[in-house]
PDB file of N, CA and C in Angstrom:
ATOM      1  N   UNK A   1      19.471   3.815 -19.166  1.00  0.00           N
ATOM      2  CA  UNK A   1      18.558   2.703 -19.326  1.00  0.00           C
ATOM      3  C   UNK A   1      17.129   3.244 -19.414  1.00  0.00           C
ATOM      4  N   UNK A   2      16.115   2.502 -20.077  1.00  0.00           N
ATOM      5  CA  UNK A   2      14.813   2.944 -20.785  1.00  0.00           C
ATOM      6  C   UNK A   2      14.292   2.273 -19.567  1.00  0.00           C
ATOM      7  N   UNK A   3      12.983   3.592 -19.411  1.00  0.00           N
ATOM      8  CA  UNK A   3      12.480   2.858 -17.809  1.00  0.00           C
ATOM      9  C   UNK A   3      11.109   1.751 -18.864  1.00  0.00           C
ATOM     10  N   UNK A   4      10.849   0.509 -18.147  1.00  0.00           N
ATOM     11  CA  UNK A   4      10.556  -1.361 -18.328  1.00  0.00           C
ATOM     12  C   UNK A   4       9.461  -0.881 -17.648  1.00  0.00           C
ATOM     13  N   UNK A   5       8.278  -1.422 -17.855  1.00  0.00           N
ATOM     14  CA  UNK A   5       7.270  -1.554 -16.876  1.00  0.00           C
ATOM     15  C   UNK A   5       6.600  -2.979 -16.815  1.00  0.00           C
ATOM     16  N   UNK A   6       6.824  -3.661 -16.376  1.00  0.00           N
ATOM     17  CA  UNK A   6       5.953  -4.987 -16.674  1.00  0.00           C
ATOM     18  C   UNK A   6       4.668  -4.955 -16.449  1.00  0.00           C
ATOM     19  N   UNK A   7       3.694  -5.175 -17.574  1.00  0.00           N
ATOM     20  CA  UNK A   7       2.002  -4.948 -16.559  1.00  0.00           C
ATOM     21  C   UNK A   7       1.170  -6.198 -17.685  1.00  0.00           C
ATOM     22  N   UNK A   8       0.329  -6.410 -16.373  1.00  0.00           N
ATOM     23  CA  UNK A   8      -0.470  -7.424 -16.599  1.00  0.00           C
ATOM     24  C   UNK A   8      -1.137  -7.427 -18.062  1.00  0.00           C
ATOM     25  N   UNK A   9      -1.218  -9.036 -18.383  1.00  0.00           N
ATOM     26  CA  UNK A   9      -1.895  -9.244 -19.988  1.00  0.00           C
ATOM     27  C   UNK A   9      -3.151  -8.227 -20.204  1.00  0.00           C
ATOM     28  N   UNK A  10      -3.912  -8.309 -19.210  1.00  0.00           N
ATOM     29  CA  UNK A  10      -5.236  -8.048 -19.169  1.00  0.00           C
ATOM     30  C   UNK A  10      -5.430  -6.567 -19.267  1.00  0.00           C
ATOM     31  N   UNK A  11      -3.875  -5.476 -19.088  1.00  0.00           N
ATOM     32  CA  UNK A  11      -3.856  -4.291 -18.906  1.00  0.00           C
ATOM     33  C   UNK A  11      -3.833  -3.674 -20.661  1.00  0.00           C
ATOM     34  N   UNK A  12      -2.842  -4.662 -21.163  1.00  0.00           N
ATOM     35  CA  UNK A  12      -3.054  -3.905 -22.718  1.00  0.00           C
ATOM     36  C   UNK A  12      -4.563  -4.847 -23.507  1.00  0.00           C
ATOM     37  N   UNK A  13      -4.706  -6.203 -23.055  1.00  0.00           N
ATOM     38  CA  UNK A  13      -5.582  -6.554 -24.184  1.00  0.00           C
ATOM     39  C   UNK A  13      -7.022  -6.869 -23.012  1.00  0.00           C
ATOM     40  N   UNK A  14      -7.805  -6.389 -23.146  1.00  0.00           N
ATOM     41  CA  UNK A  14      -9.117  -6.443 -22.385  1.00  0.00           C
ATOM     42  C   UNK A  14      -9.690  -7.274 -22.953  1.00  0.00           C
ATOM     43  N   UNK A  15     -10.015  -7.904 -24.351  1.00  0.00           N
ATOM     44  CA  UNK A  15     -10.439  -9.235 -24.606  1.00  0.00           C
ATOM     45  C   UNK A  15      -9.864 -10.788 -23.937  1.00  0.00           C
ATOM     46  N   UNK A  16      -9.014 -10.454 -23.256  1.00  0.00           N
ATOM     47  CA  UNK A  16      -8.314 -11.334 -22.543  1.00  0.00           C
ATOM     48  C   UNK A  16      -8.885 -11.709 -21.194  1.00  0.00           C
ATOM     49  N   UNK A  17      -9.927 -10.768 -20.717  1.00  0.00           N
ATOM     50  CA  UNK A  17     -10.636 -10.820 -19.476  1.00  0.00           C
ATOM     51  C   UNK A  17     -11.687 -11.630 -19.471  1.00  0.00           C
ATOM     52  N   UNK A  18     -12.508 -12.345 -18.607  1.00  0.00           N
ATOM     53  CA  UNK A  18     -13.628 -13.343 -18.380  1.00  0.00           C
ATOM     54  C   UNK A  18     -14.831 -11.933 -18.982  1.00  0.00           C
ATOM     55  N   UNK A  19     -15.502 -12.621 -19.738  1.00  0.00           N
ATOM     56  CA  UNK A  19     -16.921 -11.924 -20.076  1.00  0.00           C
ATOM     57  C   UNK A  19     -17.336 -11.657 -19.097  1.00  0.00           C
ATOM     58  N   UNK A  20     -18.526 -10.427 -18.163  1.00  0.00           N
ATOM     59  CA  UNK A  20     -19.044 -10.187 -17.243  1.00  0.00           C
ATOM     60  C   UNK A  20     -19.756  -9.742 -17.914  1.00  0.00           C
ATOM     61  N   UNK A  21     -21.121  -9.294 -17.090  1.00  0.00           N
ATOM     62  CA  UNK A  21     -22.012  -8.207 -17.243  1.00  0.00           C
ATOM     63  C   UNK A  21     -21.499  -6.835 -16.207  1.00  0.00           C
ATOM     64  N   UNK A  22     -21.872  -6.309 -17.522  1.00  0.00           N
ATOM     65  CA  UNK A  22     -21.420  -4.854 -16.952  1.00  0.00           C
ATOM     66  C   UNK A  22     -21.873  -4.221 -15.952  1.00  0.00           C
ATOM     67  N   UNK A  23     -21.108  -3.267 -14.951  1.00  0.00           N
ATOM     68  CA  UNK A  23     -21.481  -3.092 -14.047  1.00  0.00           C
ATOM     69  C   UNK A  23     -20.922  -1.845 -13.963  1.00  0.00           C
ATOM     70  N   UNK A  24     -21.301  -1.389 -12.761  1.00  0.00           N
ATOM     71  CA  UNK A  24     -21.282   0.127 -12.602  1.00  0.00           C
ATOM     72  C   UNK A  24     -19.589   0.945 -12.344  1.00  0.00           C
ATOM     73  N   UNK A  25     -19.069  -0.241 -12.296  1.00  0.00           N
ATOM     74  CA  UNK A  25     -17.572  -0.092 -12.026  1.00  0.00           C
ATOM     75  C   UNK A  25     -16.828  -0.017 -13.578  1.00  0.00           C
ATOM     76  N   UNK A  26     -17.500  -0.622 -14.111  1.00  0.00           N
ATOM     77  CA  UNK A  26     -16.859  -1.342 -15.639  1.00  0.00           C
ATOM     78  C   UNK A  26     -16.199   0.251 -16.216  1.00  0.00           C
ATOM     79  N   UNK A  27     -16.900   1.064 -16.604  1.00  0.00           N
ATOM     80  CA  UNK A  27     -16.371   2.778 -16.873  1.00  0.00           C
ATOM     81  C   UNK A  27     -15.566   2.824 -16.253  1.00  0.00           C
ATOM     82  N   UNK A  28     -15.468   3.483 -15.060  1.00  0.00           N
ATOM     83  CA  UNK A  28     -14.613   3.422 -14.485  1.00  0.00           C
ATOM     84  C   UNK A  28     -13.350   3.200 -14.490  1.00  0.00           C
ATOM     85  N   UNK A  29     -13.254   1.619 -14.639  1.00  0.00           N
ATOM     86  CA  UNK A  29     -12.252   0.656 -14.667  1.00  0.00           C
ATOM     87  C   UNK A  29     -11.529   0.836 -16.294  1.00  0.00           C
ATOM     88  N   UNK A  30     -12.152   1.149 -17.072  1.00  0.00           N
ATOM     89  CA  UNK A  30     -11.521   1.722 -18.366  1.00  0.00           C
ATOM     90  C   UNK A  30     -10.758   2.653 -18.604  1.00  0.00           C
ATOM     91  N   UNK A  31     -11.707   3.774 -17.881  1.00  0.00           N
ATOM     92  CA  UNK A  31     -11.220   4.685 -17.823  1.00  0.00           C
ATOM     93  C   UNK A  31      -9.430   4.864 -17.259  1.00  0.00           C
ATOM     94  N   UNK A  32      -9.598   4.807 -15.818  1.00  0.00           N
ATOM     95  CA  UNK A  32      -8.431   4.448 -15.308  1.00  0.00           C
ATOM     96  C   UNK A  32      -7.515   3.441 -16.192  1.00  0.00           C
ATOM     97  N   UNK A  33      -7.767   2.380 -16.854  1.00  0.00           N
ATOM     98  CA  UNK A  33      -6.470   1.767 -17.614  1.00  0.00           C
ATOM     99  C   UNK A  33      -6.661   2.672 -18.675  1.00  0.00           C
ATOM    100  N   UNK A  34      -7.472   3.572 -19.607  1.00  0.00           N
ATOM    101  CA  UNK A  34      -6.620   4.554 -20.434  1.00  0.00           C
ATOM    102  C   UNK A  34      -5.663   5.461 -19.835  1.00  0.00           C
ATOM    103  N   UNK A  35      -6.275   5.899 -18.726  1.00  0.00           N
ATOM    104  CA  UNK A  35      -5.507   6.769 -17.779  1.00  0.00           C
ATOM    105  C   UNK A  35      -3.734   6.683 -17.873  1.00  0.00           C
ATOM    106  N   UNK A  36      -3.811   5.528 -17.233  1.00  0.00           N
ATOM    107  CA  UNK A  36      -2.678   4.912 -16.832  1.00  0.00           C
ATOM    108  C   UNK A  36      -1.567   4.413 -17.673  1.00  0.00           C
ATOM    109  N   UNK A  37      -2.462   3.849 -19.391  1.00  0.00           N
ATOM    110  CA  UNK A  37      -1.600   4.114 -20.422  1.00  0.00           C
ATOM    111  C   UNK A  37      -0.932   4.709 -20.912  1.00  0.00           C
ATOM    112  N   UNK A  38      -1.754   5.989 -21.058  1.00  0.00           N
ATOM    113  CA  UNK A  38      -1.645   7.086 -21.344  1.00  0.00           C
ATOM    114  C   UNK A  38      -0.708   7.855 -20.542  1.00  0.00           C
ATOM    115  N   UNK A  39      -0.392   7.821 -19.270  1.00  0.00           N
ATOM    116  CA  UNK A  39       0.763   8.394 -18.382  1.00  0.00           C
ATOM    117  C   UNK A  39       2.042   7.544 -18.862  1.00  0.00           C
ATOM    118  N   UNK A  40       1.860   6.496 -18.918  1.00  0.00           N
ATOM    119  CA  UNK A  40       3.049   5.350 -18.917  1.00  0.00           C
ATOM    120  C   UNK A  40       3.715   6.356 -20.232  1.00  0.00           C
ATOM    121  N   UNK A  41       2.800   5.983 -21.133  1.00  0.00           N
ATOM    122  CA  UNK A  41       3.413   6.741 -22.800  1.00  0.00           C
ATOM    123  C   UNK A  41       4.085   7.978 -22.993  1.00  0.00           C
ATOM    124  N   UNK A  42       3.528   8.554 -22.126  1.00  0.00           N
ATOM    125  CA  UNK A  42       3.823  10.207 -22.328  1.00  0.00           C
ATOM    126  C   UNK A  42       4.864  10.218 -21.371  1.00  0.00           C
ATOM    127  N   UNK A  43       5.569   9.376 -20.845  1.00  0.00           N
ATOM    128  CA  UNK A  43       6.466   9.723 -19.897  1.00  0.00           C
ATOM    129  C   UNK A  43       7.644   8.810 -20.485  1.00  0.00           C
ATOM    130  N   UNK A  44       7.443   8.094 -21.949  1.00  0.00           N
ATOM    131  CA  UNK A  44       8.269   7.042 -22.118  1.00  0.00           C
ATOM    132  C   UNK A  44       8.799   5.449 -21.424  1.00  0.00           C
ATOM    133  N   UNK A  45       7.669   5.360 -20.868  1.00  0.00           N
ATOM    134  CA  UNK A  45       7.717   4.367 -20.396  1.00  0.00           C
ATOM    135  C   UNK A  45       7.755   2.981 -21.769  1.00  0.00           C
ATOM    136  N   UNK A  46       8.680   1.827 -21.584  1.00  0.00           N
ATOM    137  CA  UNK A  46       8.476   0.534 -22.332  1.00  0.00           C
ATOM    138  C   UNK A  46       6.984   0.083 -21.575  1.00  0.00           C
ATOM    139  N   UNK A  47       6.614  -1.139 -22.387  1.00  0.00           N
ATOM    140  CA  UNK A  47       5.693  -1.663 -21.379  1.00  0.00           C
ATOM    141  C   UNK A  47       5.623  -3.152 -22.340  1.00  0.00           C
ATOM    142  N   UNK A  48       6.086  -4.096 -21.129  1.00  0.00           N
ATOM    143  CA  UNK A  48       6.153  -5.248 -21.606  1.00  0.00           C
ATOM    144  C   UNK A  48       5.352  -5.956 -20.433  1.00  0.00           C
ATOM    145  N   UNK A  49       3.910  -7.126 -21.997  1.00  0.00           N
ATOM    146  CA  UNK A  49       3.017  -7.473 -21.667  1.00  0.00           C
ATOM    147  C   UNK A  49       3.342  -9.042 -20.719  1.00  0.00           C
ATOM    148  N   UNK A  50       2.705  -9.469 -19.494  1.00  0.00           N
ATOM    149  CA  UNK A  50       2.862 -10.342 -18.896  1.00  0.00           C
ATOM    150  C   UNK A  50       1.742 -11.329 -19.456  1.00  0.00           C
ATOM    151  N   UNK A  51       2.189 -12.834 -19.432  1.00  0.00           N
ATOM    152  CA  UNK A  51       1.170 -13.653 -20.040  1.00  0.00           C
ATOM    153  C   UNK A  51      -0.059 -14.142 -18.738  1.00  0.00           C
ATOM    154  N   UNK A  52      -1.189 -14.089 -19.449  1.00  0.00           N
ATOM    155  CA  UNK A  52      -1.645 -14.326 -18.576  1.00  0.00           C
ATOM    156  C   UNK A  52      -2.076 -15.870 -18.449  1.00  0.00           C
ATOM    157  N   UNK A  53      -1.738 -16.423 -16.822  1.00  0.00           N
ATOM    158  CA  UNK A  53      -1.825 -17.755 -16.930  1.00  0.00           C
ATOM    159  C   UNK A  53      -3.147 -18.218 -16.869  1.00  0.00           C
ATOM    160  N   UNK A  54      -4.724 -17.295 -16.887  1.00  0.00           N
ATOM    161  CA  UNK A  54      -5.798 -18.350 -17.292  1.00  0.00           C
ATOM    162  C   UNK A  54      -6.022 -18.275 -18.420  1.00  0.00           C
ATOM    163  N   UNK A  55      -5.526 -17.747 -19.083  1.00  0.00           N
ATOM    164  CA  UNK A  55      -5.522 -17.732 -20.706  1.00  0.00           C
ATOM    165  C   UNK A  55      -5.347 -18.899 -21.695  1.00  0.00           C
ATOM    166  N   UNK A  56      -3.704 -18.778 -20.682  1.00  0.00           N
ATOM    167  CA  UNK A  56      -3.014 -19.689 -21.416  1.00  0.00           C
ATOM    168  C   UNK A  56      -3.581 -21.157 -20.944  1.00  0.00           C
ATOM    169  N   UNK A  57      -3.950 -21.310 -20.026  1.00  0.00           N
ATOM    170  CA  UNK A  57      -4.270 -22.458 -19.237  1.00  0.00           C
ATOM    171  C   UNK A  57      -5.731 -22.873 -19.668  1.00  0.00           C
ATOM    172  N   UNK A  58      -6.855 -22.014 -19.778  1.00  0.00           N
ATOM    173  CA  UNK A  58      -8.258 -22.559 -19.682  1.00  0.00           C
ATOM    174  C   UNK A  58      -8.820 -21.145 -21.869  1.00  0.00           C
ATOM    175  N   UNK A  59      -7.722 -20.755 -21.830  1.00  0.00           N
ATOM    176  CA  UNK A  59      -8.512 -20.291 -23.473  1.00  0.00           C
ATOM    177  C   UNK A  59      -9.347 -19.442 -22.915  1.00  0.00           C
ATOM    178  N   UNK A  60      -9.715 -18.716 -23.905  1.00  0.00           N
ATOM    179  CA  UNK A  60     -10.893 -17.638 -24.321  1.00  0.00           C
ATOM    180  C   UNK A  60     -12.216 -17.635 -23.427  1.00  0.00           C
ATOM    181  N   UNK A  61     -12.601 -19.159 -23.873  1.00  0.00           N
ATOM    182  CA  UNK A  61     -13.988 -19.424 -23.720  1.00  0.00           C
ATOM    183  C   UNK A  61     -13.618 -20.042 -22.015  1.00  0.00           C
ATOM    184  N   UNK A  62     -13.510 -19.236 -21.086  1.00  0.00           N
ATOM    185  CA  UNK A  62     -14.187 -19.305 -19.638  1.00  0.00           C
ATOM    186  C   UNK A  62     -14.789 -18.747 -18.880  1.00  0.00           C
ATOM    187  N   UNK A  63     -15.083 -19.436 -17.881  1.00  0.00           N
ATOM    188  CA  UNK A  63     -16.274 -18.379 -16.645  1.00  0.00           C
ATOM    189  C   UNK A  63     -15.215 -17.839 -15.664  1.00  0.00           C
ATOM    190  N   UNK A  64     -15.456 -17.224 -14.838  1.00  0.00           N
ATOM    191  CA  UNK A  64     -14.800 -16.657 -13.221  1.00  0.00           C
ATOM    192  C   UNK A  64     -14.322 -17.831 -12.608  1.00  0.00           C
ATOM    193  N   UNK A  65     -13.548 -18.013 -11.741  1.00  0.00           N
ATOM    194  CA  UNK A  65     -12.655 -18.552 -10.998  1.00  0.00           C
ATOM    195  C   UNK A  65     -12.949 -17.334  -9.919  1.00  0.00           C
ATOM    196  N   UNK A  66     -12.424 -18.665  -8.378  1.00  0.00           N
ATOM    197  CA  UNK A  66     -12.158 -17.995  -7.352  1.00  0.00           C
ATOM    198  C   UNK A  66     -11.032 -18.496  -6.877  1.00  0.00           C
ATOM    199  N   UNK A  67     -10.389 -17.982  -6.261  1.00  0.00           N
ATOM    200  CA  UNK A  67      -8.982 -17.732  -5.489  1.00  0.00           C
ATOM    201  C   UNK A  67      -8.600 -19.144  -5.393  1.00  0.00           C
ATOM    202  N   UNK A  68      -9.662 -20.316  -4.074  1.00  0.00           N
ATOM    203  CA  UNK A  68      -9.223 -21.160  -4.219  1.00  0.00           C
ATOM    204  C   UNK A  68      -9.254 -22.168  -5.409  1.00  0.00           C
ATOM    205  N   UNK A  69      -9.508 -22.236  -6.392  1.00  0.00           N
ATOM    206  CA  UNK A  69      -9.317 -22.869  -7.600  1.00  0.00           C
ATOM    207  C   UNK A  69      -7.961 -22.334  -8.356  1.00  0.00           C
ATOM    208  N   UNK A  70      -7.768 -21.391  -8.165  1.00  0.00           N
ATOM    209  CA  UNK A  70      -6.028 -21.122  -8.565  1.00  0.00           C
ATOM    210  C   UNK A  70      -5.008 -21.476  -7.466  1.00  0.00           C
ATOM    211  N   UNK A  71      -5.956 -22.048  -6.245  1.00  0.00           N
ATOM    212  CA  UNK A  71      -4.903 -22.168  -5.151  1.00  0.00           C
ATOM    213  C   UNK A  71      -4.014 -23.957  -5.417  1.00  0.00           C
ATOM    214  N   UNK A  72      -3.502 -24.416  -6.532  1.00  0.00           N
ATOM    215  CA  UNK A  72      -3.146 -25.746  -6.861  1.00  0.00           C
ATOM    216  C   UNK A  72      -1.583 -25.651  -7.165  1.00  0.00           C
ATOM    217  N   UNK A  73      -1.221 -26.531  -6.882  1.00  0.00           N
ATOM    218  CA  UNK A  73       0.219 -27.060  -7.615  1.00  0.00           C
ATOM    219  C   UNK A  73       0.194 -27.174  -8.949  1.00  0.00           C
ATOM    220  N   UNK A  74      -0.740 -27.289  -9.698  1.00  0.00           N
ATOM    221  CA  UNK A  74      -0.668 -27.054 -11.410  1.00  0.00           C
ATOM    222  C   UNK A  74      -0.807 -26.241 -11.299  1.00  0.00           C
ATOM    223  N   UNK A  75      -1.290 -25.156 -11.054  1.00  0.00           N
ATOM    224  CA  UNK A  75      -1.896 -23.719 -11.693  1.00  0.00           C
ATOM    225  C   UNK A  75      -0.602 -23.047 -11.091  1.00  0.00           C
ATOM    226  N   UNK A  76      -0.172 -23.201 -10.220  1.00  0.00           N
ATOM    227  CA  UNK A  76       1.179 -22.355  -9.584  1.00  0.00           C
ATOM    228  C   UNK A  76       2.395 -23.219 -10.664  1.00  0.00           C
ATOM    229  N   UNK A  77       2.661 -24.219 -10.743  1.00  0.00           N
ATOM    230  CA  UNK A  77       3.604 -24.975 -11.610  1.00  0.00           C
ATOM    231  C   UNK A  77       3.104 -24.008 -13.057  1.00  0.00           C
ATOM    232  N   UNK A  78       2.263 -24.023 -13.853  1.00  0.00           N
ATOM    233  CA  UNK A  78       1.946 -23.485 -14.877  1.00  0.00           C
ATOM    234  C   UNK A  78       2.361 -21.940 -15.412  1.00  0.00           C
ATOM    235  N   UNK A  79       2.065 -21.580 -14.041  1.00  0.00           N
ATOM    236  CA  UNK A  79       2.206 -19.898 -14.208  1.00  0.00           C
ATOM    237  C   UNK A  79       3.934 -19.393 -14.063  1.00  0.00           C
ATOM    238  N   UNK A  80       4.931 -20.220 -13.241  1.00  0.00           N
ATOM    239  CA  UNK A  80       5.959 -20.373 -13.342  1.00  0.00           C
ATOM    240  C   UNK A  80       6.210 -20.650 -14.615  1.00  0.00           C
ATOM    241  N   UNK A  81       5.993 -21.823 -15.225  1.00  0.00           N
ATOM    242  CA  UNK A  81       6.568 -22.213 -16.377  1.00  0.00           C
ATOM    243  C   UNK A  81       6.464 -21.371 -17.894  1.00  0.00           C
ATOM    244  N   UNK A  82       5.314 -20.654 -17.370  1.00  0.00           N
ATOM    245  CA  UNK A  82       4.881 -19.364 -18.387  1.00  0.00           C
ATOM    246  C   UNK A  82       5.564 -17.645 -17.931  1.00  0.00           C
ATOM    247  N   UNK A  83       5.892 -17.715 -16.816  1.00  0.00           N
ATOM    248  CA  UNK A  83       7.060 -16.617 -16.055  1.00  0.00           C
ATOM    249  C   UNK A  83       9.099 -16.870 -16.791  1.00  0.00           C
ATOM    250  N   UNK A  84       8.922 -18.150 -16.498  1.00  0.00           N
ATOM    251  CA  UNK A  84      10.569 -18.349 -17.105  1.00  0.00           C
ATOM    252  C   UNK A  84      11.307 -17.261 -18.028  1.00  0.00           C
ATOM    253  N   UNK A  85      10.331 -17.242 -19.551  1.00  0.00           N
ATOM    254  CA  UNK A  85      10.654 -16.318 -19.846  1.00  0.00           C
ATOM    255  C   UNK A  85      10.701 -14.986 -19.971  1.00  0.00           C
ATOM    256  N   UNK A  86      10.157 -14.824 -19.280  1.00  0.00           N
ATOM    257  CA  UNK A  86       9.802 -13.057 -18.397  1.00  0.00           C
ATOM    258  C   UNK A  86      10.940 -12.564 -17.653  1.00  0.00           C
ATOM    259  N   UNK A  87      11.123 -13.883 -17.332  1.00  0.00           N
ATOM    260  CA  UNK A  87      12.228 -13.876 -15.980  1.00  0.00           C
ATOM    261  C   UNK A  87      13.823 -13.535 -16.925  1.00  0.00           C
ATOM    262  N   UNK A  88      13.928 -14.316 -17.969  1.00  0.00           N
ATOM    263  CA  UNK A  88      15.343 -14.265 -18.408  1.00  0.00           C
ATOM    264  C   UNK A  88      14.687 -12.990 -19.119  1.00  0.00           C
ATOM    265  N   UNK A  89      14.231 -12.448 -19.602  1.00  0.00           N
ATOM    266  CA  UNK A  89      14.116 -10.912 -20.402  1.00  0.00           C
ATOM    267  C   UNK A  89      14.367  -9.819 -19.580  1.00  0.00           C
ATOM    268  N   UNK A  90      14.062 -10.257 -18.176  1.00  0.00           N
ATOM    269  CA  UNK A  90      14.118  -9.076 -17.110  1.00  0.00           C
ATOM    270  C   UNK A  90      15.056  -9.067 -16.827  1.00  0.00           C
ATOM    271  N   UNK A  91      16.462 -10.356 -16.631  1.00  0.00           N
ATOM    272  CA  UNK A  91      17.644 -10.422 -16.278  1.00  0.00           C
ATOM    273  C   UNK A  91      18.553  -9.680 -17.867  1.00  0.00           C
ATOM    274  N   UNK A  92      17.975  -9.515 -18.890  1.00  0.00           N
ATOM    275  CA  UNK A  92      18.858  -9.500 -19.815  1.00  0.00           C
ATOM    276  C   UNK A  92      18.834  -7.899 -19.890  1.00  0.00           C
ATOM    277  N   UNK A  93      17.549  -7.476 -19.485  1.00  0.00           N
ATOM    278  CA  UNK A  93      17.608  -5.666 -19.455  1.00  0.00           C
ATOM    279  C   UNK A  93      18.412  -5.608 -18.306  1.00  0.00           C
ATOM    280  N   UNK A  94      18.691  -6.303 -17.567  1.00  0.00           N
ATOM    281  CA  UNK A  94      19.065  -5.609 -16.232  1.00  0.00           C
ATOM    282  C   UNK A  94      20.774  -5.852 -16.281  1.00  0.00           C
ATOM    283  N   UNK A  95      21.514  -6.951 -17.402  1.00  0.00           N
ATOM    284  CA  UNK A  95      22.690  -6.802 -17.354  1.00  0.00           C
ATOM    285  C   UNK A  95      23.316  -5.822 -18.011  1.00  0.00           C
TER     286      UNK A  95
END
């Protein structure tokens, strides 16, 4: 079996992230996800992208969120309902 990695939307597509101003971490933080690509690849790793639920939920055009504003019964109902099929893809590698 081909080693699966599931990793976050935001890990392959960085336009997917809330606009910020850049900060002293921002390098950094690049760096390390080429890093980390780049190991995944060279070692044969799959890598299947997870959706991300403020994406899908609030689009392109948003600001930051804090914790408790994702803390809701829609936003948890949502992110499930956008997991489902993650869920049967992960059961179908695994039979």
């Amino acid at each position: 079996m081909k080693k699966i990695l599931f990793v976050a939307h935001c890990l392959l597509n960085t336009a997917s992230k809330v606009a910020r101003e850049p900060k002293d971490g921002a390098k950094q933080e690049e760096e390390l996800r080429i890093a980390f690509l780049k190991k995944a690849l060279d070692r044969g790793v799959q890598l299947i992208q997870l959706p991300c639920p403020e994406f899908t939920l609030y689009g392109a055009c948003r600001w930051g969120h804090v914790y408790e504003q994702f803390d809701s019964a829609f936003f948890r109902s949502h992110s499930r309902r956008i997991l489902a099929p993650i869920i049967l893809e992960l059961q179908e590698y695994l039979s």
